[in-house]
C-alpha atoms as a PDB file:
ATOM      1  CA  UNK A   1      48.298  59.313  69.064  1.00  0.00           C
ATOM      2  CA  UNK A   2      48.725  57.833  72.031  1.00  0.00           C
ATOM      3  CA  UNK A   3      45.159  57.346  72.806  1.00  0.00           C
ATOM      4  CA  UNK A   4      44.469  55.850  69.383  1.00  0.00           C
ATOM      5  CA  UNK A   5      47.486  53.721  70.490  1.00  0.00           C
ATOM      6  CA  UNK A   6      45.909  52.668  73.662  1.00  0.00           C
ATOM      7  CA  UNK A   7      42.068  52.031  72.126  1.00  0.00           C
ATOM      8  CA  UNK A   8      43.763  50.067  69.585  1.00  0.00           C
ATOM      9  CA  UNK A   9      46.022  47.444  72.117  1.00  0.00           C
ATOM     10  CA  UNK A  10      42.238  47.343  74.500  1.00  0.00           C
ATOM     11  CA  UNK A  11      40.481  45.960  70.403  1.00  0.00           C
ATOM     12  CA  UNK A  12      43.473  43.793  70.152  1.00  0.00           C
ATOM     13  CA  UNK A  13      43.695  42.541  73.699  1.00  0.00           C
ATOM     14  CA  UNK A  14      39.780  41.721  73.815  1.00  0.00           C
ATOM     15  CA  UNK A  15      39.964  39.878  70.314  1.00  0.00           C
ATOM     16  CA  UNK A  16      42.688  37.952  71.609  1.00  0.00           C
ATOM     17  CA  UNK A  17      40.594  36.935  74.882  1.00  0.00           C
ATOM     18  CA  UNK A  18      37.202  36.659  72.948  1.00  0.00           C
ATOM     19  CA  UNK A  19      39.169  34.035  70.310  1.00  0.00           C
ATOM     20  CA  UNK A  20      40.791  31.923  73.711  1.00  0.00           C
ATOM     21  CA  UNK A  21      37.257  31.657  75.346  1.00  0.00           C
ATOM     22  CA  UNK A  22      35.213  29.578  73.066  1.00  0.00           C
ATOM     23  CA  UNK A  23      38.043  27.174  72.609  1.00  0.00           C
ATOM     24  CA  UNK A  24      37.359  25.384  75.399  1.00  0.00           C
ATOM     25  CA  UNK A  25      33.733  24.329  75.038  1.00  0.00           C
ATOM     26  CA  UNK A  26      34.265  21.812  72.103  1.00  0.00           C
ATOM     27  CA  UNK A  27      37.424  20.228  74.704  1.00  0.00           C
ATOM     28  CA  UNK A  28      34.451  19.903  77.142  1.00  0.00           C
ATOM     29  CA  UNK A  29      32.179  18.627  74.916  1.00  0.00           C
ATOM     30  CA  UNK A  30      35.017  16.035  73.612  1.00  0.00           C
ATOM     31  CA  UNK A  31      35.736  15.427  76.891  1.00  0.00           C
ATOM     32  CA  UNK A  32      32.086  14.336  78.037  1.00  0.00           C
ATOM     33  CA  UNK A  33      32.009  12.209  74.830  1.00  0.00           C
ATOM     34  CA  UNK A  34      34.682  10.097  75.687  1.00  0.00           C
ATOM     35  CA  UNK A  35      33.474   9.828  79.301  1.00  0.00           C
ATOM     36  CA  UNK A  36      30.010   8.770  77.800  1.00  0.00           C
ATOM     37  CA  UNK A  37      31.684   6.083  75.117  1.00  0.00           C
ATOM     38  CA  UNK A  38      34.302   5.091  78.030  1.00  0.00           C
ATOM     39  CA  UNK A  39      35.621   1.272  77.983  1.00  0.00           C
ATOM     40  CA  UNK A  40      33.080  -0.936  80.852  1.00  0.00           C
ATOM     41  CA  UNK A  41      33.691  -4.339  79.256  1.00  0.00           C
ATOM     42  CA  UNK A  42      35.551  -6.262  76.770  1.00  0.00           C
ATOM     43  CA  UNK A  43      35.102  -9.147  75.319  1.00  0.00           C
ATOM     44  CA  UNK A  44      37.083 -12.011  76.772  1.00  0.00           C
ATOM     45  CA  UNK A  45      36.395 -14.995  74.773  1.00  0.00           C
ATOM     46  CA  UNK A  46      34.655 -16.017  72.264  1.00  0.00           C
ATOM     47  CA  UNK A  47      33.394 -19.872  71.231  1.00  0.00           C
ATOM     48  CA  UNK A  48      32.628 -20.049  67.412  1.00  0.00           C
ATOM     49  CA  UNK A  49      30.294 -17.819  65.644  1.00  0.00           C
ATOM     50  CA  UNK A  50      28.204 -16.218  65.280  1.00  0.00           C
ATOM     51  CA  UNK A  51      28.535 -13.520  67.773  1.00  0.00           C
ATOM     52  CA  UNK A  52      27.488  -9.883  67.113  1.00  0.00           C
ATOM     53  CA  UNK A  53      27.723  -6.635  68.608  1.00  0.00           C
ATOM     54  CA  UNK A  54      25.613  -3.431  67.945  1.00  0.00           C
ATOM     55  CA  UNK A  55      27.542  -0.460  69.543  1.00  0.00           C
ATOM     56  CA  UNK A  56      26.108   2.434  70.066  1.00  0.00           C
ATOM     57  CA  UNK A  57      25.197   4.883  67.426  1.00  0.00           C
ATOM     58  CA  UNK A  58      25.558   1.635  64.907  1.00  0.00           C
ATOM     59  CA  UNK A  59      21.971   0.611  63.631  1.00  0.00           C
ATOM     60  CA  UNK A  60      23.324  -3.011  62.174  1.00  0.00           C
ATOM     61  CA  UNK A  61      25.361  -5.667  64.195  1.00  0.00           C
ATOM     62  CA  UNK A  62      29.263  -6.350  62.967  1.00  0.00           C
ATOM     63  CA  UNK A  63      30.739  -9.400  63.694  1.00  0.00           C
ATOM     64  CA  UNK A  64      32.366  -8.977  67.771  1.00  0.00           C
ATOM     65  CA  UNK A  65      35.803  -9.946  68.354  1.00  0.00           C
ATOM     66  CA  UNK A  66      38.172 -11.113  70.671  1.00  0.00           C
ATOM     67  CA  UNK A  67      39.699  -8.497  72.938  1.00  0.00           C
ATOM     68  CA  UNK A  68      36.681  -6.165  71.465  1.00  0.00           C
ATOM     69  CA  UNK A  69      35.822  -2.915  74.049  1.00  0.00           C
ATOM     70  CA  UNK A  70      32.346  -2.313  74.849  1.00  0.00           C
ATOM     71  CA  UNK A  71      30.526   0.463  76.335  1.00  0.00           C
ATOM     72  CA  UNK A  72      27.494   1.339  78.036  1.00  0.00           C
ATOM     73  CA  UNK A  73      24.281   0.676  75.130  1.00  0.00           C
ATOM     74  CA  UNK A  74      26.422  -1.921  73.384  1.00  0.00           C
ATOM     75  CA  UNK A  75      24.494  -5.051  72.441  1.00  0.00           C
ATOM     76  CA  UNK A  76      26.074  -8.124  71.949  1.00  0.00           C
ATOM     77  CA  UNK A  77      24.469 -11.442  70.883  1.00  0.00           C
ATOM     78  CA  UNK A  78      25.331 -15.192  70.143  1.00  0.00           C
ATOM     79  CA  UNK A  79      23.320 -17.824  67.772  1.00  0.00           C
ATOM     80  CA  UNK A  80      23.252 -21.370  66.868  1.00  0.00           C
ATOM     81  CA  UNK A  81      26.063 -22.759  69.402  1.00  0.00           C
ATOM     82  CA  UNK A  82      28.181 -19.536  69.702  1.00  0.00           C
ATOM     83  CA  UNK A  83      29.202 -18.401  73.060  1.00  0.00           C
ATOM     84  CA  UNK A  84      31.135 -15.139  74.187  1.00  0.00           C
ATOM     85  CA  UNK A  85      32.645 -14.396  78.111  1.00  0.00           C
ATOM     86  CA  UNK A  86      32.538 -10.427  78.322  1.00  0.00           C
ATOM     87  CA  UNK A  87      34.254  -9.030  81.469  1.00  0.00           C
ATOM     88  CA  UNK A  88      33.548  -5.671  83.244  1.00  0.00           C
ATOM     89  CA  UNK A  89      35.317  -3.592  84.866  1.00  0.00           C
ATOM     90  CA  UNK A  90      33.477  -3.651  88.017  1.00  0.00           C
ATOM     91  CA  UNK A  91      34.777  -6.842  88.017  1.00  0.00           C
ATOM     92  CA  UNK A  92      31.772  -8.902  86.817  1.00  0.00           C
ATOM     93  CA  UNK A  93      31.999 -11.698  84.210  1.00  0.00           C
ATOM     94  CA  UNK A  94      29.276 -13.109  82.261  1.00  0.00           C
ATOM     95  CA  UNK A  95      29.057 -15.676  79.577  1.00  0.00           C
ATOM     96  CA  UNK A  96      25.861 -16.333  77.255  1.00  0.00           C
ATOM     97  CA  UNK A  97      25.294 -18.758  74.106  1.00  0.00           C
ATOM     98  CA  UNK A  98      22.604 -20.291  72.417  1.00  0.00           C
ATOM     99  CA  UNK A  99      20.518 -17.424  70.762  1.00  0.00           C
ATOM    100  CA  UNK A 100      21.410 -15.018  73.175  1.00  0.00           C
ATOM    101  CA  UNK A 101      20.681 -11.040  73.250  1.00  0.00           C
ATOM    102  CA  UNK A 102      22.496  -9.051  76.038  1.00  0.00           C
ATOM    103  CA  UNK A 103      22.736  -5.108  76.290  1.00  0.00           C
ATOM    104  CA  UNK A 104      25.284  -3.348  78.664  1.00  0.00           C
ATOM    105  CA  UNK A 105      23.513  -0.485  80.673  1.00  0.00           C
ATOM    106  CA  UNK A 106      25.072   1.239  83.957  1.00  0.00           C
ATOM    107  CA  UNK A 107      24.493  -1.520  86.886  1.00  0.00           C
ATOM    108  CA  UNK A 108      22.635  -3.723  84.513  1.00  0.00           C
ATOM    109  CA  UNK A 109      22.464  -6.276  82.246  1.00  0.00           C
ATOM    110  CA  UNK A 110      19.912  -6.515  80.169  1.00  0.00           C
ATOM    111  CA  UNK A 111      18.895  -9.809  79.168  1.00  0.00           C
ATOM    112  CA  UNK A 112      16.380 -10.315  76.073  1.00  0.00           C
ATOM    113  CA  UNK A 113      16.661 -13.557  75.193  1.00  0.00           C
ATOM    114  CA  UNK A 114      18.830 -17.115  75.639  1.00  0.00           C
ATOM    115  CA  UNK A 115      21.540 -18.013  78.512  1.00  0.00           C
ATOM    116  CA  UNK A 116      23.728 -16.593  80.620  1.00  0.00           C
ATOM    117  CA  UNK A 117      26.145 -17.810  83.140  1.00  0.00           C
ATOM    118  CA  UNK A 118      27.641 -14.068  85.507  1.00  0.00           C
ATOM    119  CA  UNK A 119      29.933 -14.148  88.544  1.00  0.00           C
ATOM    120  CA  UNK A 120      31.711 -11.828  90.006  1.00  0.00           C
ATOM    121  CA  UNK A 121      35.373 -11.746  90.583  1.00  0.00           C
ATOM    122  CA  UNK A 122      36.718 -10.683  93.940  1.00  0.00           C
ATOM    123  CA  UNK A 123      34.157  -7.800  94.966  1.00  0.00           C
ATOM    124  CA  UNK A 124      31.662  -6.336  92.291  1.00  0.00           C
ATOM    125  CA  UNK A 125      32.668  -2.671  92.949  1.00  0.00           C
ATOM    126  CA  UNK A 126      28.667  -1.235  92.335  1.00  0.00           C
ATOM    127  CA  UNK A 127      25.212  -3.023  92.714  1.00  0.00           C
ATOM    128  CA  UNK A 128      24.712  -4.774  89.668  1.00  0.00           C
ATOM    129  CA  UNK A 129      21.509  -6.621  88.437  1.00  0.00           C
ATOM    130  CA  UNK A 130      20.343  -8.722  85.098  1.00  0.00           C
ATOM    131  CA  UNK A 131      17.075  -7.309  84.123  1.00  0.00           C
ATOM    132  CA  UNK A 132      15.046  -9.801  81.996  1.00  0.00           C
ATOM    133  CA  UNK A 133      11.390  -9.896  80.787  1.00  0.00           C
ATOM    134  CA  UNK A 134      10.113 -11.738  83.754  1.00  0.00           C
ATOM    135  CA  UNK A 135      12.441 -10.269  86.669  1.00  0.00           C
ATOM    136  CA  UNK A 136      15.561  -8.869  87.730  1.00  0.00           C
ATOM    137  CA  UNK A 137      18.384 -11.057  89.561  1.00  0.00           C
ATOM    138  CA  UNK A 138      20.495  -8.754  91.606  1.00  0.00           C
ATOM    139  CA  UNK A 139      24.467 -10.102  91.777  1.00  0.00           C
ATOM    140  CA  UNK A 140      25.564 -10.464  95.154  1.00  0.00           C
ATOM    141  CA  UNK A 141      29.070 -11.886  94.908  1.00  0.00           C
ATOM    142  CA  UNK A 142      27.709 -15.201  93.283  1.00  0.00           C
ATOM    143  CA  UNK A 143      27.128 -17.096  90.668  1.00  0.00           C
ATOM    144  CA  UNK A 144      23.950 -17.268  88.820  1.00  0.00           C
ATOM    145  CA  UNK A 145      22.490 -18.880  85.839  1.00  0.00           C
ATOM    146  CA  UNK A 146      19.572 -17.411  84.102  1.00  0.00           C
ATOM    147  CA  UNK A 147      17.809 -18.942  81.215  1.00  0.00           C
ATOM    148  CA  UNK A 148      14.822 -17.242  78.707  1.00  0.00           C
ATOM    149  CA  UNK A 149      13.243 -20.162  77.017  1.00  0.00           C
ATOM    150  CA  UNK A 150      12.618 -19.537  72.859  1.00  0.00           C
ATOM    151  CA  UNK A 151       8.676 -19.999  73.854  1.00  0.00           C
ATOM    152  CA  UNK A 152       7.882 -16.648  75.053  1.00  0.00           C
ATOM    153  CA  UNK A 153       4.778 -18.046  77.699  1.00  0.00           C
ATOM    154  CA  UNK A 154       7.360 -20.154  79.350  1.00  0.00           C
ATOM    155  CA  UNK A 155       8.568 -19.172  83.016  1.00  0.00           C
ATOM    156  CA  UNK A 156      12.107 -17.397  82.821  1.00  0.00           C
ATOM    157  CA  UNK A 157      14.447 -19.538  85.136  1.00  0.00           C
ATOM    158  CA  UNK A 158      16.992 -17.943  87.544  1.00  0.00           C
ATOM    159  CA  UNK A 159      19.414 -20.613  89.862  1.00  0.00           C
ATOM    160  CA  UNK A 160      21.988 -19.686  92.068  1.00  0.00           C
ATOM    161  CA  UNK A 161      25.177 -21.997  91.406  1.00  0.00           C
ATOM    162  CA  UNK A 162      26.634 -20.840  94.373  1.00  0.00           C
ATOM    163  CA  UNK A 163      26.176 -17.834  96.936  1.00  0.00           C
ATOM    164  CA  UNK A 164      22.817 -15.407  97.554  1.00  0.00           C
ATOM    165  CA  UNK A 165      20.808 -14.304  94.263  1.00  0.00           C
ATOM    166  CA  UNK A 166      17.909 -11.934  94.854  1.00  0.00           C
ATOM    167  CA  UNK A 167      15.275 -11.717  92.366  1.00  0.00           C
ATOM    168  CA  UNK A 168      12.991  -9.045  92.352  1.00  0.00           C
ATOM    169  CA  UNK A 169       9.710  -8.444  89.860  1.00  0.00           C
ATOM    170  CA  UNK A 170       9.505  -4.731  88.559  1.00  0.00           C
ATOM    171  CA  UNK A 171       7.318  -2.275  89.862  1.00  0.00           C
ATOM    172  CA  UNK A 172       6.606  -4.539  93.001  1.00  0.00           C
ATOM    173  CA  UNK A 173       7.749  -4.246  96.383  1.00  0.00           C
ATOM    174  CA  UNK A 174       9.825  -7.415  97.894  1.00  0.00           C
ATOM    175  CA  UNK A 175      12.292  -9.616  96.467  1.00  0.00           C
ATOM    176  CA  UNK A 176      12.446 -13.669  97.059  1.00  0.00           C
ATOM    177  CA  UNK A 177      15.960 -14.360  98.460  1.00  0.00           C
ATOM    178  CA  UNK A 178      17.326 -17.305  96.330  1.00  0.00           C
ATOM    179  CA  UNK A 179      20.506 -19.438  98.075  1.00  0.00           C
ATOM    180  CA  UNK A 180      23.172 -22.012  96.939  1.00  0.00           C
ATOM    181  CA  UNK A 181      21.100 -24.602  94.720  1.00  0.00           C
ATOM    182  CA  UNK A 182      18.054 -23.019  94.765  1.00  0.00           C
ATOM    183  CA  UNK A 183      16.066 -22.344  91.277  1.00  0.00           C
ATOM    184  CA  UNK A 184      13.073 -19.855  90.765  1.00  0.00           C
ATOM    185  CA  UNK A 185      10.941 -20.385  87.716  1.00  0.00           C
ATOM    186  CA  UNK A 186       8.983 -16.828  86.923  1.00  0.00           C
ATOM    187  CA  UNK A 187       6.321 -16.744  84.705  1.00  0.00           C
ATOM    188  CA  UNK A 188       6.319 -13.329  82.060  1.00  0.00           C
ATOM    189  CA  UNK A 189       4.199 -11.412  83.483  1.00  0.00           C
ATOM    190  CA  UNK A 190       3.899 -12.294  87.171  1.00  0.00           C
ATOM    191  CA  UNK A 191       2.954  -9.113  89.838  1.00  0.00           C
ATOM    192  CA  UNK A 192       2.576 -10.988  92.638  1.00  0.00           C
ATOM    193  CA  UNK A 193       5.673 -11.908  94.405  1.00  0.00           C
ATOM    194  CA  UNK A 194       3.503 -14.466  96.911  1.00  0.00           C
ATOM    195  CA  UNK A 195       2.451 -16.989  93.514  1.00  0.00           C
ATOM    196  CA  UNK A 196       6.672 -17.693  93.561  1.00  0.00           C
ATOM    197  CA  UNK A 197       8.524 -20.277  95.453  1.00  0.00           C
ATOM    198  CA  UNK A 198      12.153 -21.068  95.015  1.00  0.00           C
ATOM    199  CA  UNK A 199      12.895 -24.639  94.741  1.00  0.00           C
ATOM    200  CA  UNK A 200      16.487 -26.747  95.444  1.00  0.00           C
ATOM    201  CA  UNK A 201      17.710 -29.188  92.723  1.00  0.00           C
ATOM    202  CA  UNK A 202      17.744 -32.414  93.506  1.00  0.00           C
ATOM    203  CA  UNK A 203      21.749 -33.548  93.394  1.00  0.00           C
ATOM    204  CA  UNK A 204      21.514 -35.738  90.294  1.00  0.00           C
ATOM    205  CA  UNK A 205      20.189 -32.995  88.112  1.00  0.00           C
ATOM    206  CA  UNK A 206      22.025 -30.449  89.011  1.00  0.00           C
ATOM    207  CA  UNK A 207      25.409 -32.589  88.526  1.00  0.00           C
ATOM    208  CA  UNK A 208      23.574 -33.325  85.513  1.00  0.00           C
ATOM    209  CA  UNK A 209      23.619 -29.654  84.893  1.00  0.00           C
ATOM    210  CA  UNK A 210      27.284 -28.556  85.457  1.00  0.00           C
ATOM    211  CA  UNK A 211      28.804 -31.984  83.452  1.00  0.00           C
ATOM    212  CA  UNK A 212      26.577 -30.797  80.656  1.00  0.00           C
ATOM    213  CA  UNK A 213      26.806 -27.012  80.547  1.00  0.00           C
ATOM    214  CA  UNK A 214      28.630 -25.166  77.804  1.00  0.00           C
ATOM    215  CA  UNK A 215      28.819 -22.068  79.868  1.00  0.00           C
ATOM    216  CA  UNK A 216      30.578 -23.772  82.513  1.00  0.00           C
ATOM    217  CA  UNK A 217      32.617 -26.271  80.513  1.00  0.00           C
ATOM    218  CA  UNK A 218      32.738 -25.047  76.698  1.00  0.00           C
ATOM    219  CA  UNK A 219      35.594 -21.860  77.483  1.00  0.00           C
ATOM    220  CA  UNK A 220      38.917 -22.318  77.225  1.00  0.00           C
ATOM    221  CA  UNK A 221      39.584 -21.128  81.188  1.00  0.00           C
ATOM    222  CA  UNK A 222      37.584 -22.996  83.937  1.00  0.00           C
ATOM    223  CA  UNK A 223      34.915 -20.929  85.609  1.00  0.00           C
ATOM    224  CA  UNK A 224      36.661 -19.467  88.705  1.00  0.00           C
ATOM    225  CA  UNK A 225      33.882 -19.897  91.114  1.00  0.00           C
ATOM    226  CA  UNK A 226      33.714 -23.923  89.924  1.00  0.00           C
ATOM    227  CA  UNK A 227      34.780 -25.101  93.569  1.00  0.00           C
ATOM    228  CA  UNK A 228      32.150 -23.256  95.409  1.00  0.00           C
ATOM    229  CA  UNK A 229      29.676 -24.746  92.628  1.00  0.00           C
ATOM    230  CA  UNK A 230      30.716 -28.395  92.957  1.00  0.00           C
ATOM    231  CA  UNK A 231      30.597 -27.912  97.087  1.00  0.00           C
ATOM    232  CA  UNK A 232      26.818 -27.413  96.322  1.00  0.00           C
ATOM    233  CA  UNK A 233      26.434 -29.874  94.327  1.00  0.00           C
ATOM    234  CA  UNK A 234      28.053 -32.110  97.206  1.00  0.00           C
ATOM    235  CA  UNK A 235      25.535 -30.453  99.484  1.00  0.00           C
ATOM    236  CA  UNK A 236      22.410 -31.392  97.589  1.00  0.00           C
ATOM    237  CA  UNK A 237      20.122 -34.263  98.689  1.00  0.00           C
END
């Protein structure tokens, strides 16, 4: 008896410790789940409609709202005159309108189509650079403005408002070194960094360009970094 007594607690003992084990792996499994579909941005603002956002695993846009989460793979996009400011946690802000296209990837921004206005407030806390067709602007602590025409031959523009903005074409070694008031057009397509030149505005456009910009002027909040973008203005001959 007392060693059917003893084989029987050793069944019940290992039952009980095969039934804890596997109880863990879905918790680890939910747990990398919600690490993957953690919050990086959230929609700030938005400036009439439309504005849409894909999220992941979604295969149609919904309408985006205010105070909206977003995560890394989420797509959001404007039309017509709709703008949106998304903020990340990193503590980059960008704003795009017109028909816009924008997709959230780690330390990237991945621009398909329209405007965007990003800066960063205080100190971005990881490299972070907007990819587009033509090239890829990489966000030093500035403030950059980077436009893809509706004409898909036309040169993709990138100008630094205010601060450094390097832009660099993939694949190819180098990067051209862009500074307060200087634009670079970039043509799709372009492999040869040497064919690029970055230019300064003149002073009349580009206080043309911040009096008439919705991204700058068309939010409820100013733009923080407007101060160091009217000093260059000043600056400009």
């Amino acid at each position: 008896m007392l060693k059917l007594f003893t084989v029987a607690l050793l069944l019940v003992g290992g039952t009980a410790l095969a039934s804890c084990e596997p109880a863990r792996t879905p918790e680890s499994r939910d747990d990398l789940l919600q690490a993957e579909q953690a919050t990086v941005a959230t929609i700030q603002e938005i400036v009439a409609n439309p504005v849409s956002v894909t999220l992941v695993g979604q295969s149609e846009p919904q309408p985006a709202e205010q105070n909206q989460a977003m995560t890394w793979g989420d797509r959001i996009a404007t039309a017509d005159q709709a703008l949106a400011e998304v903020g990340l946690i990193n503590g980059a802000v960008f704003r795009i309108g017109g028909d816009a296209a924008l997709t959230l990837q780690p330390n990237q921004l991945l621009l398909d189509a329209g405007q965007m206005i990003t800066w960063v407030e205080g100190t971005v806390s990881e490299p972070l650079a907007i990819v587009t067709p033509a090239g890829i602007a990489g966000i030093r602590g500035t403030t950059v403005f980077v436009n893809i025409d509706d004409d898909p031959t036309a040169p993709v523009e990138f100008f630094a408002w205010e601060g450094q903005v390097a832009v660099s074409l993939a694949g190819v070694a180098g990067e051209i070194v862009l500074n307060s008031g200087e634009q670079l057009l970039v043509p799709p397509g372009t492999q040869d960094l040497d064919t690029l030149q970055a230019q300064p505005l003149d002073q009349a456009t580009a206080l043309q360009r911040l009096q008439n910009s919705p991204l700058i002027n068309g939010f409820s909040r100013p733009i923080p970094t407007r101060p160091e973008i009217e000093a260059t203005v000043d600056g400009l001959d």
